[in-house]
Protein backbone atom coordinates (compact mmCIF):
# COMPACT_ATOMS: atom_id res chain seq x y z
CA UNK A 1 -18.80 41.41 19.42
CA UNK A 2 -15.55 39.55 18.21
CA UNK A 3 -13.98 36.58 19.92
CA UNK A 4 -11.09 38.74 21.06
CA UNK A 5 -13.42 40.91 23.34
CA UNK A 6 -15.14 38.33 24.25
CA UNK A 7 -12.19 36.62 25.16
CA UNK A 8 -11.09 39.96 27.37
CA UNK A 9 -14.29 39.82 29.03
CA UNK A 10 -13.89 36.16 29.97
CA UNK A 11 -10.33 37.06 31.37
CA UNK A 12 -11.08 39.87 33.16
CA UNK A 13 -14.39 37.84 35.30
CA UNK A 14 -11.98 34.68 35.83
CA UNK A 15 -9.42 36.92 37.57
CA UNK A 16 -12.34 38.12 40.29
CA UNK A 17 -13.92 34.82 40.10
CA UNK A 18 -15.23 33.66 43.51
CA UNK A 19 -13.21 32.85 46.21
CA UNK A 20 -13.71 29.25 47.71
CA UNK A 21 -15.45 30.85 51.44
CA UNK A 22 -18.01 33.11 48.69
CA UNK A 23 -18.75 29.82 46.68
CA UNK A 24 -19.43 27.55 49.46
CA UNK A 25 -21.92 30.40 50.98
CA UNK A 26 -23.63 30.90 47.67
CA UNK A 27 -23.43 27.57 46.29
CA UNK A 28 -23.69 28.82 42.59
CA UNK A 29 -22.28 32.33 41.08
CA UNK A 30 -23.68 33.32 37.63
CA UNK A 31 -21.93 36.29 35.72
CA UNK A 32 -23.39 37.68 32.46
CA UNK A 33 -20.64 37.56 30.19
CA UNK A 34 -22.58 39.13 27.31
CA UNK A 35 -25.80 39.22 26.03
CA UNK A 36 -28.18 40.45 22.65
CA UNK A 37 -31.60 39.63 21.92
CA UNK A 38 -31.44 36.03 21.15
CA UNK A 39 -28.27 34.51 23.46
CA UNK A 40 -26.79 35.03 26.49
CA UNK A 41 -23.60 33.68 27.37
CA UNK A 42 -22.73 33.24 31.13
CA UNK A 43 -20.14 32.12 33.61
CA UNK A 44 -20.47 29.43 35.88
CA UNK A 45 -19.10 28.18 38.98
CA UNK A 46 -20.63 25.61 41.09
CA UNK A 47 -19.85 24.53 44.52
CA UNK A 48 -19.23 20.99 43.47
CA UNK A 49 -17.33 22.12 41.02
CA UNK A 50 -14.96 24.74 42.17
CA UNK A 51 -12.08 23.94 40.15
CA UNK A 52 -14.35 23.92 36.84
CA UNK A 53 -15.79 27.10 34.81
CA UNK A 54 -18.82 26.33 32.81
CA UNK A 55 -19.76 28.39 29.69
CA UNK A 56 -23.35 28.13 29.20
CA UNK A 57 -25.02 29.24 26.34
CA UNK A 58 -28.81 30.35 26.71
CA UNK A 59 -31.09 30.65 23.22
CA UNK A 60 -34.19 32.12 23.20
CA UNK A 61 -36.89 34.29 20.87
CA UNK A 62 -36.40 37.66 21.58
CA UNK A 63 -39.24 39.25 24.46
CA UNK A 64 -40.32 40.96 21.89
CA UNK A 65 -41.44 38.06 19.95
CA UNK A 66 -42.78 36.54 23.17
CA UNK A 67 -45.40 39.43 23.83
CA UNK A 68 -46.86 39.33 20.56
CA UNK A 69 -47.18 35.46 20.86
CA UNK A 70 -48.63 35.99 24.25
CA UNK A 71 -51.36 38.67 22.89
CA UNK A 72 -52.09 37.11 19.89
CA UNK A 73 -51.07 39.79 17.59
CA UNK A 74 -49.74 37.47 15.56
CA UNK A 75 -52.88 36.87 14.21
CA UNK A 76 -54.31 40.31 13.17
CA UNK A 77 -50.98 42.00 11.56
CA UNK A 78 -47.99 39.84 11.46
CA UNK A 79 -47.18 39.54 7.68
CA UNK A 80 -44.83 36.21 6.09
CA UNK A 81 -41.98 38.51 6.00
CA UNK A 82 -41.55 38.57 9.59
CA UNK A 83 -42.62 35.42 10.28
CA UNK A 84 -39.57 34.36 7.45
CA UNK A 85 -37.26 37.24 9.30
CA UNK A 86 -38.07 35.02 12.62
CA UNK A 87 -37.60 31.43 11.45
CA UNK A 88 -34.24 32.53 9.87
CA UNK A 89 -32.47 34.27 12.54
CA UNK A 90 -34.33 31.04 15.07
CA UNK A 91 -31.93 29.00 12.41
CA UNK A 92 -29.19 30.74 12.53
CA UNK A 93 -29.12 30.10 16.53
CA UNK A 94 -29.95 26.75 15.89
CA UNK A 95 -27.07 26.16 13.87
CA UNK A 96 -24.92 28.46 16.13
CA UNK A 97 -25.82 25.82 19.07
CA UNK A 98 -24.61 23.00 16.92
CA UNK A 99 -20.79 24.23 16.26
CA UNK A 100 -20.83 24.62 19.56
CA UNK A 101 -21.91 20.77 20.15
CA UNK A 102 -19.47 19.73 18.01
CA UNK A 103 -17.03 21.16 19.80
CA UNK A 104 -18.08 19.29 22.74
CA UNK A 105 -20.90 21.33 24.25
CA UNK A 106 -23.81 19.64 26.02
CA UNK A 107 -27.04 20.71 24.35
CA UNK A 108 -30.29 20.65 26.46
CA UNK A 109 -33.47 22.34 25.86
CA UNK A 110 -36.39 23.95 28.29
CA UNK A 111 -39.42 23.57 27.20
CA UNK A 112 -41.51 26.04 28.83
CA UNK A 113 -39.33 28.73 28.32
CA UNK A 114 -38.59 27.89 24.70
CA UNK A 115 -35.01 27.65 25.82
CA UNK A 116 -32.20 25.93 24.36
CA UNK A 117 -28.64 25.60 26.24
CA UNK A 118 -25.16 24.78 25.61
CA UNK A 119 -22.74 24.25 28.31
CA UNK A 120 -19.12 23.42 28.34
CA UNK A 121 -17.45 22.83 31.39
CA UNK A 122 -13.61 23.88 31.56
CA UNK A 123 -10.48 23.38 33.89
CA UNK A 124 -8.71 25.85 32.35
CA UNK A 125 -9.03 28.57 29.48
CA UNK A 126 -10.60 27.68 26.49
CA UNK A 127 -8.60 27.96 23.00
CA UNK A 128 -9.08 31.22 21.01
CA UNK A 129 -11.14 28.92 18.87
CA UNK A 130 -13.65 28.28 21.47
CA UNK A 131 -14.46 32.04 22.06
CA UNK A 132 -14.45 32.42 17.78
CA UNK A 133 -17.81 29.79 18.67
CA UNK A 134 -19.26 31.38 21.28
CA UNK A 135 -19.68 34.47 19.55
CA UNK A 136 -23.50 34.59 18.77
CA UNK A 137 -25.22 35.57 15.41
C-alpha cells in the first residue's frame, strides 16, 4: 500500500461519509480503511463530533501469533528465530505508532487485547504527509 492509495481510499469513504439523520441514529460509524496482519486503520465519525473525522490506528500481534500463545505451542516448537522475526516486526509497529505521535496522534494502549492505538482527529483532509505516516510496515 502507498500513501497515494491510501489517500484515494480515504477520499472516496469521506465523499459517502454519513449523513447527519444516519449519525445521530447510529451514534458512531466505523469504516475499515485498510487493514494487514498487524494494523488496521479506520474511519471515524462520532455523533458528538460530526464535523470531525478521526483516523485511528489499531496495533496488534497477528491471530496467528495469538493462537499459539493461547495453546502453548510456544513452548514445544517455537525456535529464537521466530521469536526474533516477532519482536522485530512488534518494533517496527512500535516505532510506526511513534511518527505518528509525533505528528500529533494520541497514543493509548488496551491491555487485554494487547492493543495499541493512535488516533488523530481532523476537520478537514489531512496533508499528503499524514497518509505517507499512516501507511503501516
Amino acid at each position: 500500500m502507498q500513501a497515494t492509495e491510501l489517500l484515494d481510499k480515504y477520499l472516496k469513504v469521506v465523499k459517502t461519509a454519513p449523513s447527519p439523520e444516519a449519525l445521530e441514529a447510529a451514534g458512531e460509524v466505523i469504516v475499515v480503511l485498510h487493514k494487514t496482519r498487524w494494523a488496521r486503520l479506520l474511519l471515524v465519525w462520532r455523533v458528538d463530533e460530526q464535523e470531525k473525522v478521526i483516523i485511528e490506528v489499531e496495533v496488534s500481534l497477528p491471530k496467528v501469533v495469538k493462537r499459539v500463545r493461547e495453546s502453548n505451542l510456544d513452548a514445544c516448537g517455537d525456535t529464537e528465530g521466530e521469536m526474533g522475526e516477532l519482536l522485530t516486526e512488534l518494533m517496527k509497529h512500535q516505532q510506526y505508532l511513534l511518527r505518528l505521535k509525533k505528528v500529533g496522534f494520541t497514543l493509548d494502549v488496551i491491555r487485554q487485547d494487547c492493543l495499541w492505538t493512535a488516533s488523530g482527529v481532523f476537520t478537514k483532509q489531512p496533508k499528503h504527509e499524514v497518509f505517507e505516516l499512516l501507511v503501516p510496515p
